[in-house]
Protein backbone atom coordinates (compact mmCIF):
# COMPACT_ATOMS: atom_id res chain seq x y z
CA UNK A 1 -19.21 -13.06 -30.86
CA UNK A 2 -19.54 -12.96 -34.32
CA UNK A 3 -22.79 -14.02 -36.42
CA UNK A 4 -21.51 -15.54 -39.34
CA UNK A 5 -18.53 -18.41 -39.42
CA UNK A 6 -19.11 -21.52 -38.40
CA UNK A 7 -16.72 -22.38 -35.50
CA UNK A 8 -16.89 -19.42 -33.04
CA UNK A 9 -14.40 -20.53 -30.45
CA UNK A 10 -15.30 -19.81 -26.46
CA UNK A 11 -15.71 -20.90 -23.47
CA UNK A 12 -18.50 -23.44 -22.36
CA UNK A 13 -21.48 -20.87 -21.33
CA UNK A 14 -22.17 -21.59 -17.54
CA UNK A 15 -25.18 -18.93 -17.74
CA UNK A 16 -28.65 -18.96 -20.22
CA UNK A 17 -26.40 -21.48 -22.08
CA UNK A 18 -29.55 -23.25 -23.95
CA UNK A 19 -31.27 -19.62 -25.14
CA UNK A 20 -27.16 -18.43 -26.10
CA UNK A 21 -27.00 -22.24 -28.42
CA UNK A 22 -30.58 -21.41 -29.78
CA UNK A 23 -29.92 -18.06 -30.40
CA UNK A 24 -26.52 -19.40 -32.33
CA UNK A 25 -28.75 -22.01 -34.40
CA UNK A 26 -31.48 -19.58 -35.63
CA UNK A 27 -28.30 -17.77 -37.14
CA UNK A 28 -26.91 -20.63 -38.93
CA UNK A 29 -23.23 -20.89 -36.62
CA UNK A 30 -21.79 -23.86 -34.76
CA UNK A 31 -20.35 -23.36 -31.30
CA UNK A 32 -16.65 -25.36 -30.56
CA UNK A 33 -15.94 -25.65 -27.17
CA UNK A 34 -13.18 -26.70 -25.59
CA UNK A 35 -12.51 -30.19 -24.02
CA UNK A 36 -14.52 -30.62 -20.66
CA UNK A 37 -11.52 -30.34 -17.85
CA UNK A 38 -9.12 -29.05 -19.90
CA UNK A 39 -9.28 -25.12 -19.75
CA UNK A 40 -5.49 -25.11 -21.27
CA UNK A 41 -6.81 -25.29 -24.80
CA UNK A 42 -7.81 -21.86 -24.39
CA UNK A 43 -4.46 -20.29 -24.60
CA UNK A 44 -5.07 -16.62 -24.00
CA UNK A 45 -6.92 -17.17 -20.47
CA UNK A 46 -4.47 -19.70 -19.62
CA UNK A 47 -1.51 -17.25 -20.23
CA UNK A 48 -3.18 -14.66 -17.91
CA UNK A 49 -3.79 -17.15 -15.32
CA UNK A 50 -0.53 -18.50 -14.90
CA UNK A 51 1.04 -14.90 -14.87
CA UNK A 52 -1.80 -14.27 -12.33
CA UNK A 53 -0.67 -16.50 -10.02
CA UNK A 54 2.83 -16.65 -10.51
CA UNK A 55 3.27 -12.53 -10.18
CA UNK A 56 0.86 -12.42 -7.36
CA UNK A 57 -1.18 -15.09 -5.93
CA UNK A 58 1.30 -17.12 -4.91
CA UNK A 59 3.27 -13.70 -3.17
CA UNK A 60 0.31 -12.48 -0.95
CA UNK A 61 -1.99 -14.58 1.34
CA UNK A 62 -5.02 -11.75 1.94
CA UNK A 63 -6.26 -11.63 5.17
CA UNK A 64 -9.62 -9.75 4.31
CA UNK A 65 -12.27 -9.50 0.97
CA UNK A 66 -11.24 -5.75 1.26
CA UNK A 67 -8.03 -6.36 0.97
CA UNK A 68 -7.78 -8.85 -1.86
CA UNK A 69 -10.21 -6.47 -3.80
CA UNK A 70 -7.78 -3.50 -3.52
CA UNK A 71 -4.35 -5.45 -3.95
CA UNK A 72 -5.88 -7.84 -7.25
CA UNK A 73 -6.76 -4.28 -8.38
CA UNK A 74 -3.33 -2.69 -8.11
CA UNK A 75 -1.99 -5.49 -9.87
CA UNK A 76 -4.55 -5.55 -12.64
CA UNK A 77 -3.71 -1.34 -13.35
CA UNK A 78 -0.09 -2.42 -13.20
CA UNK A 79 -0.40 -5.30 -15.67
CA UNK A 80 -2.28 -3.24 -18.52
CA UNK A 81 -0.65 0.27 -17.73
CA UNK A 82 3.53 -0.54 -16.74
CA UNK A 83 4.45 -4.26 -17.35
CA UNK A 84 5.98 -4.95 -20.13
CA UNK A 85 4.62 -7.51 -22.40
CA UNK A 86 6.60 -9.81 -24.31
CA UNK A 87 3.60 -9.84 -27.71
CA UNK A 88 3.91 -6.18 -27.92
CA UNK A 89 7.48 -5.45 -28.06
CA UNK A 90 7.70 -4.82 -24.19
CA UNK A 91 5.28 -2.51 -23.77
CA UNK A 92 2.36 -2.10 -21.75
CA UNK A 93 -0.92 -2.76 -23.51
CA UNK A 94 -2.82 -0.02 -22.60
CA UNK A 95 -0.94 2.32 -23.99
CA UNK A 96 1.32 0.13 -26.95
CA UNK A 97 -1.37 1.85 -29.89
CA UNK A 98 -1.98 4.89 -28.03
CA UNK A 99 1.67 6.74 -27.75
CA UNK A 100 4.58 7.12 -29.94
CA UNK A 101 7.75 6.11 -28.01
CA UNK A 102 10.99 8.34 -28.11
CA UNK A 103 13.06 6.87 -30.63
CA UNK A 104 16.14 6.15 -27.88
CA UNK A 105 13.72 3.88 -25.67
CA UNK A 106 12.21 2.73 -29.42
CA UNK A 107 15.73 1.38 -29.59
CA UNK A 108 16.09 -0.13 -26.32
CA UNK A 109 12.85 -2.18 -26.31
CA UNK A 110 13.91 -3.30 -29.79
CA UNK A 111 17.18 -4.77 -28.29
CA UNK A 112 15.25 -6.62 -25.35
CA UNK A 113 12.46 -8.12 -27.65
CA UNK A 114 15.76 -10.11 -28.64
CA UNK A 115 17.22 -10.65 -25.08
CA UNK A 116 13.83 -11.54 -22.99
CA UNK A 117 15.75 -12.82 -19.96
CA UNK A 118 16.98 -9.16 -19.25
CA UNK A 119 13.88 -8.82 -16.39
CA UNK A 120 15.73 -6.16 -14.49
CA UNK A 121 16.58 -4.43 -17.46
CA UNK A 122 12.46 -4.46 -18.83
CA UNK A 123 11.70 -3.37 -15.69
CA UNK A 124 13.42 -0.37 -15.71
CA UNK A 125 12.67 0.29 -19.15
CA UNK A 126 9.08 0.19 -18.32
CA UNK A 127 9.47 2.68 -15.76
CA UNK A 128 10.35 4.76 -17.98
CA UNK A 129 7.91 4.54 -20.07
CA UNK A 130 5.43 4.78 -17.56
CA UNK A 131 7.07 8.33 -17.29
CA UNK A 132 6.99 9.33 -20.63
CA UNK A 133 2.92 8.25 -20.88
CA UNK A 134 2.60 10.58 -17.69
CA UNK A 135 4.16 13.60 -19.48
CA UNK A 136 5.71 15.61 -16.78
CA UNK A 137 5.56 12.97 -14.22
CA UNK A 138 8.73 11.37 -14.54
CA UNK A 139 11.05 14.78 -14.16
CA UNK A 140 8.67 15.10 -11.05
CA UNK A 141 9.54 12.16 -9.78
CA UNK A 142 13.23 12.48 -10.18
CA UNK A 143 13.42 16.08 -8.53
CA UNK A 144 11.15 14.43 -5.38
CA UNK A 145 14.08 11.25 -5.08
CA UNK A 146 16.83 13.86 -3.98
CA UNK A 147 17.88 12.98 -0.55
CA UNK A 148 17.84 15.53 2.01
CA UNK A 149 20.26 15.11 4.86
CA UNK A 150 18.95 15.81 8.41
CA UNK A 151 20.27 15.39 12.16
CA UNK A 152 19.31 15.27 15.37
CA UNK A 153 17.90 14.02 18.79
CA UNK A 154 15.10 11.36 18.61
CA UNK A 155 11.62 12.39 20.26
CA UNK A 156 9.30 9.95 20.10
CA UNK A 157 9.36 6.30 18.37
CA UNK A 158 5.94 5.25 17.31
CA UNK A 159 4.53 2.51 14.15
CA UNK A 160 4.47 3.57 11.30
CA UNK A 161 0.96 1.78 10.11
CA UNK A 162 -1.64 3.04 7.18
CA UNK A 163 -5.47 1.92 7.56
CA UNK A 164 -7.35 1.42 4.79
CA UNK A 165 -11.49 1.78 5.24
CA UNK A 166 -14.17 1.24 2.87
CA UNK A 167 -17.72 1.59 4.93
CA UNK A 168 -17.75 -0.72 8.15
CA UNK A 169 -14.31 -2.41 6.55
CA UNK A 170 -10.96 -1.76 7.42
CA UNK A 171 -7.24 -3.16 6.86
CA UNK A 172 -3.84 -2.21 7.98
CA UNK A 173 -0.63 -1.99 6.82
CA UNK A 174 2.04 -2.09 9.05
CA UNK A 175 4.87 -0.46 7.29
CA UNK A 176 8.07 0.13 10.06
CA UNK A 177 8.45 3.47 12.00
CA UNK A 178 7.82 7.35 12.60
CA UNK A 179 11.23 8.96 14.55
CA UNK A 180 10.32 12.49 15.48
CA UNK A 181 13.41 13.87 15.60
CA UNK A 182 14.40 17.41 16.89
CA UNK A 183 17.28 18.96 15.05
CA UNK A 184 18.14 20.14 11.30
CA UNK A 185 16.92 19.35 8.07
CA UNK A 186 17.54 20.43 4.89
CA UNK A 187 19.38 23.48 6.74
CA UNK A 188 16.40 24.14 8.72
CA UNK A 189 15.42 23.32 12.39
CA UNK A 190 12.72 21.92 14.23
CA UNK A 191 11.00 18.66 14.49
CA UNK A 192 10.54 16.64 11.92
CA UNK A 193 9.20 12.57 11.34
CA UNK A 194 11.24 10.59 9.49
CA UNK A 195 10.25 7.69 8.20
CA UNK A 196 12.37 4.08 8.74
CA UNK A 197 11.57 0.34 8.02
CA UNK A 198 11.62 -2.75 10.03
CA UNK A 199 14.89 -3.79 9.77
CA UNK A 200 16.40 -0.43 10.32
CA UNK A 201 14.93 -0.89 13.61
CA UNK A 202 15.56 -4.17 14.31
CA UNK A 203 19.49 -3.28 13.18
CA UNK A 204 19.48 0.26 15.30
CA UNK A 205 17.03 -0.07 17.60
CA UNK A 206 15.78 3.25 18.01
CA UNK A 207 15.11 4.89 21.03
CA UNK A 208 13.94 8.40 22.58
CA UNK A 209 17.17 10.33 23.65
CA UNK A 210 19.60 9.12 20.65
CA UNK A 211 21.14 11.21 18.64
CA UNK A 212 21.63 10.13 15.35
CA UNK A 213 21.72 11.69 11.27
CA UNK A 214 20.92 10.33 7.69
CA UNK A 215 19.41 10.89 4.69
CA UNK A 216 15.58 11.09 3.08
CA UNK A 217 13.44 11.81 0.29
CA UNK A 218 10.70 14.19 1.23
CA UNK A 219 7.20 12.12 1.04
CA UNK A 220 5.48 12.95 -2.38
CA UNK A 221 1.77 13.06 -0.80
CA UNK A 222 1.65 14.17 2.30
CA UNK A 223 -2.31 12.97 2.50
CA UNK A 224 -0.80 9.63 2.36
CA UNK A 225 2.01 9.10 4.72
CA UNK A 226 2.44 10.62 8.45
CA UNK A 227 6.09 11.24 7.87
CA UNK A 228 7.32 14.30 5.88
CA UNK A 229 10.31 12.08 4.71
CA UNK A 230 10.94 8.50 3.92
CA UNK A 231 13.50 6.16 1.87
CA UNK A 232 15.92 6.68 4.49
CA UNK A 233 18.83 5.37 4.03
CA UNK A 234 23.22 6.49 6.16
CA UNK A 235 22.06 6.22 9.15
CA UNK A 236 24.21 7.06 11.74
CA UNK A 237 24.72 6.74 15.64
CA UNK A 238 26.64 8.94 16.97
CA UNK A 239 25.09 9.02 20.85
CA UNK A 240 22.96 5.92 22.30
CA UNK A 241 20.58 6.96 24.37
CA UNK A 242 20.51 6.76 28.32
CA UNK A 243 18.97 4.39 30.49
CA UNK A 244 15.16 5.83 31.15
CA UNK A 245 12.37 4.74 33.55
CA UNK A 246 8.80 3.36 31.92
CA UNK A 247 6.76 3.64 34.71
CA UNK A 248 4.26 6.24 34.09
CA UNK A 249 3.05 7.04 30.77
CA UNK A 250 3.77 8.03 28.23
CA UNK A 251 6.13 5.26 27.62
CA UNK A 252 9.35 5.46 26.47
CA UNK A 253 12.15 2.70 25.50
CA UNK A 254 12.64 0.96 22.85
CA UNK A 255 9.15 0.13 20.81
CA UNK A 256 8.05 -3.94 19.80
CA UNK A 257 8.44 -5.21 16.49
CA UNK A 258 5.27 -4.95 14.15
CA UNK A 259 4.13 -8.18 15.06
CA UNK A 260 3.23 -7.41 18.81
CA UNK A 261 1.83 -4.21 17.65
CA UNK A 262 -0.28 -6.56 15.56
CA UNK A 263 -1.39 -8.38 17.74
CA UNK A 264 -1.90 -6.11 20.54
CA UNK A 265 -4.82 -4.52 18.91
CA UNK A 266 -5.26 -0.85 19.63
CA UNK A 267 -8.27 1.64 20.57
CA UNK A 268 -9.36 4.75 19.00
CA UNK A 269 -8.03 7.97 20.33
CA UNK A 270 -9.05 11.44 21.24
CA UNK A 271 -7.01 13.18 18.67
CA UNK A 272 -6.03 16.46 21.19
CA UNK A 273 -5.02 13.66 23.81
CA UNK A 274 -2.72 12.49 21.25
CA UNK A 275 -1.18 15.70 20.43
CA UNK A 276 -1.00 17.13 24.24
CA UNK A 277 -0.23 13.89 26.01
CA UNK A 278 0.79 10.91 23.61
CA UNK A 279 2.95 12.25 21.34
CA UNK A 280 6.52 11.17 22.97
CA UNK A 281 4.78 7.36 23.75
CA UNK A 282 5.84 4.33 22.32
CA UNK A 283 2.13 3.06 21.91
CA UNK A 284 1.10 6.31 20.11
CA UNK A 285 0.09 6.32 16.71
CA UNK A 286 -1.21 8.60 13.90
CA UNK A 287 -2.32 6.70 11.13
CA UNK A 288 -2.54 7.83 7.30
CA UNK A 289 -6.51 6.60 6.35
CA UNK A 290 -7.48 6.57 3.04
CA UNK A 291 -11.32 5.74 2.77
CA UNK A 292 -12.86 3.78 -0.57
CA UNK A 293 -16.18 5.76 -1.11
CA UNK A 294 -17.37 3.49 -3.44
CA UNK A 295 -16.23 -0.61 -3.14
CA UNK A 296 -17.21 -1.14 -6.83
CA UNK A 297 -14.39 1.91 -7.87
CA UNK A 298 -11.54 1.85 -5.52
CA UNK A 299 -10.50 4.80 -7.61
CA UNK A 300 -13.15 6.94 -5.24
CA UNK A 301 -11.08 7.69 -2.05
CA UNK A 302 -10.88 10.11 0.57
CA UNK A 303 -8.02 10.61 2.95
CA UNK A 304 -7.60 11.86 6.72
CA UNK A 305 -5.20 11.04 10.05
CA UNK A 306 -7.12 9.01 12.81
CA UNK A 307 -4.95 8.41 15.86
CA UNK A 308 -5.05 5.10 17.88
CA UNK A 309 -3.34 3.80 21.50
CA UNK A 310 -2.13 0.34 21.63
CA UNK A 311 -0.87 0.93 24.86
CA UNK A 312 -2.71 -0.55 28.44
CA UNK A 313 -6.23 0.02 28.42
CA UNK A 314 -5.47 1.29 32.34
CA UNK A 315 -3.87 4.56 31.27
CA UNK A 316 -4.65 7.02 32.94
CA UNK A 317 -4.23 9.59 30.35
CA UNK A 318 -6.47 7.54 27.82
CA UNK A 319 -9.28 9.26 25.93
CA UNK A 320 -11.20 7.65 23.31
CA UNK A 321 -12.83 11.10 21.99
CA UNK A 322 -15.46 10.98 19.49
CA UNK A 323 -16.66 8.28 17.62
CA UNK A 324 -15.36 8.17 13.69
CA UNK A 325 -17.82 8.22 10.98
CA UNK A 326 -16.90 6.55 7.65
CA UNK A 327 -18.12 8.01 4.33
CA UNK A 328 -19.82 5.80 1.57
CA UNK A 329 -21.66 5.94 -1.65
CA UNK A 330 -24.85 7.72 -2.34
CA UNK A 331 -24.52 9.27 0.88
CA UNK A 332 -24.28 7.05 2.92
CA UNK A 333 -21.88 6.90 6.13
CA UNK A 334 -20.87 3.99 8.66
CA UNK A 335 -20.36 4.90 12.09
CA UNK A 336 -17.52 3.24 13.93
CA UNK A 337 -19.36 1.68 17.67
CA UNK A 338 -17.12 1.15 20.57
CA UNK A 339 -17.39 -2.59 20.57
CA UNK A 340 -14.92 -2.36 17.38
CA UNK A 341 -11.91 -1.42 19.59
CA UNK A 342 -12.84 -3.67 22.80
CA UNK A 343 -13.44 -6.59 20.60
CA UNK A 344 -9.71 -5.73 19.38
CA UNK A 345 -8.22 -5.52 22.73
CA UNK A 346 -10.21 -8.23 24.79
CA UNK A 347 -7.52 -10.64 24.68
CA UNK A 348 -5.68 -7.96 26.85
CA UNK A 349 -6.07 -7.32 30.22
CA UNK A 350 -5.91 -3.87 32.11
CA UNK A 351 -1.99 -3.89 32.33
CA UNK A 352 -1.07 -5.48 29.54
């Protein structure tokens, strides 16, 4: 605010609005505010609002406070770091007075500022700038995006869900599937998890006992994702598998869709009972966590693998193991109670 002029333009103040007018009067300036109702009048907060809601509001109904605090954040690093802005020759404002651009993308940018409906075009251009900013980071990225080719028989079939904590909070993100697959990758073989989406399974309908091949890129941070490769993408069949008997656990066949996962709810579990008994089971799953120390910087985070069972709570080979404790600030740390998994699962009875 500045303390001489005599029109200062703002917003009405909602807050100590009587001591901020006196305080303007015992200087000598006039406050203008703009029309009661009609916010439009201010032009830059209107701008940001509509892009607000048109670029992500309107995308993403959030089903949690934690969640709409982490993905409004995203968005907000995204729109002052990568998005190109229209005012500043399609660059991102964070860093449009900061770096010099390479006099080929110079060019580019120049040519869009004249073509603005060329979105796909900014886009890309903006990734590539984002790469330039980051030094290094772009060649990085390029080596990581070769695909690797891999074949082999499928092991186990499980979701392919992250969990996001932050204290007593938690929200997940149910992102497709995990095949383990035992063959060859990359020239080498073993067992491997390779990551696949929704409607690769919904298309393929993957199975323990098929043998199939494609091709992945290996996962950039393996803290984050319980695959070691992901983007996959020439898929083929080239043996179904054979008809198998669910009975006794662990479960086989072919897993649910994310939804019934979902909604199913699952139960913490013993982390060695994973590994010894429910590795091969359909309702198995080893989760990527990462864990906000600090809700006020989402930038604070911690990661780990916590394992879970969505399958019947009468399994016999069921083991809940210890409970979890959850880091925070100062020191602090939340530990997870029982009652957080049977509230989850009391829609369900034994069998189901």
């Amino acid at each position: 605010m500045r303390p001489v002029g005599k029109h200062p333009q703002g917003q009405r103040p909602r807050a100590h609005g009587e001591e901020v007018q006196g305080w303007l009067a015992g200087l000598g300036v006039q406050t203008q505010f703009i029309t009661p109702g009609s916010p439009w009048e201010n032009r830059y907060i209107e701008s940001f609002n509509g892009k607000l809601r048109f670029e992500l509001l309107n995308r993403v109904i959030f089903d949690t406070p934690l969640e709409a605090q982490v993905i409004i954040e995203s968005w907000r690093r995204h729109y002052l770091t990568v998005r190109p802005h229209s005012t500043l020759r399609w660059r991102p404002p964070a860093h449009s007075q900061v770096f010099q651009l390479p006099p080929q993308i110079e060019y580019l940018f120049g040519r869009l500022s004249q073509e603005p409906r060329r979105f796909s075009e900014i886009y890309r251009l903006s990734s590539i700038w984002s790469g330039h900013v980051g030094g290094t980071r772009m060649a990085k990225a390029s080596a990581n995006e070769e695909k690797v080719a891999w074949t082999g028989n499928i092991a186990a079939v499980q979701p392919r869900i992250r969990l996001l904590r932050s204290f007593d909070q938690r929200h997940h993100s149910y992102q497709g599937y995990a095949l383990r697959i035992d063959g060859a990758c990359g020239g080498q073989a073993g067992e491997f998890l390779i990551a696949v989406g929704n409607s690769a399974h919904e298309k393929y309908q993957f199975c323990v006992g098929m043998q199939l091949s494609g091709l992945s890129v290996p996962v950039a941070d393996p803290q984050r994702e319980t695959a070691a490769f992901f983007k996959t993408s020439g898929i083929k069949i080239s043996r179904e598998a054979g008809a198998g008997s669910d009975i006794a656990p662990p479960i086989h066949g072919v897993p649910p869709n994310l939804d019934t996962y979902r909604s199913r709810g699952h139960r913490r579990l013993d982390a060695r009972t994973y590994e010894s008994s429910c590795l091969p089971c359909l309702w198995g799953c080893r989760m990527p966590v990462g864990m906000i120390i600090d809700q006020w910087d989402s930038s604070q985070k911690r990661y780990r693998f916590e394992t879970f069972c969505y399958g019947p709570k009468s399994c016999p080979l069921y083991r809940a193991g210890a409970a979890r404790r959850v880091p925070g600030r100062n020191g602090m740390s939340y530990t997870e109670e029982d009652r957080v998994g049977e509230e989850a699962t009391s829609h369900r009875g034994p069998e189901d």
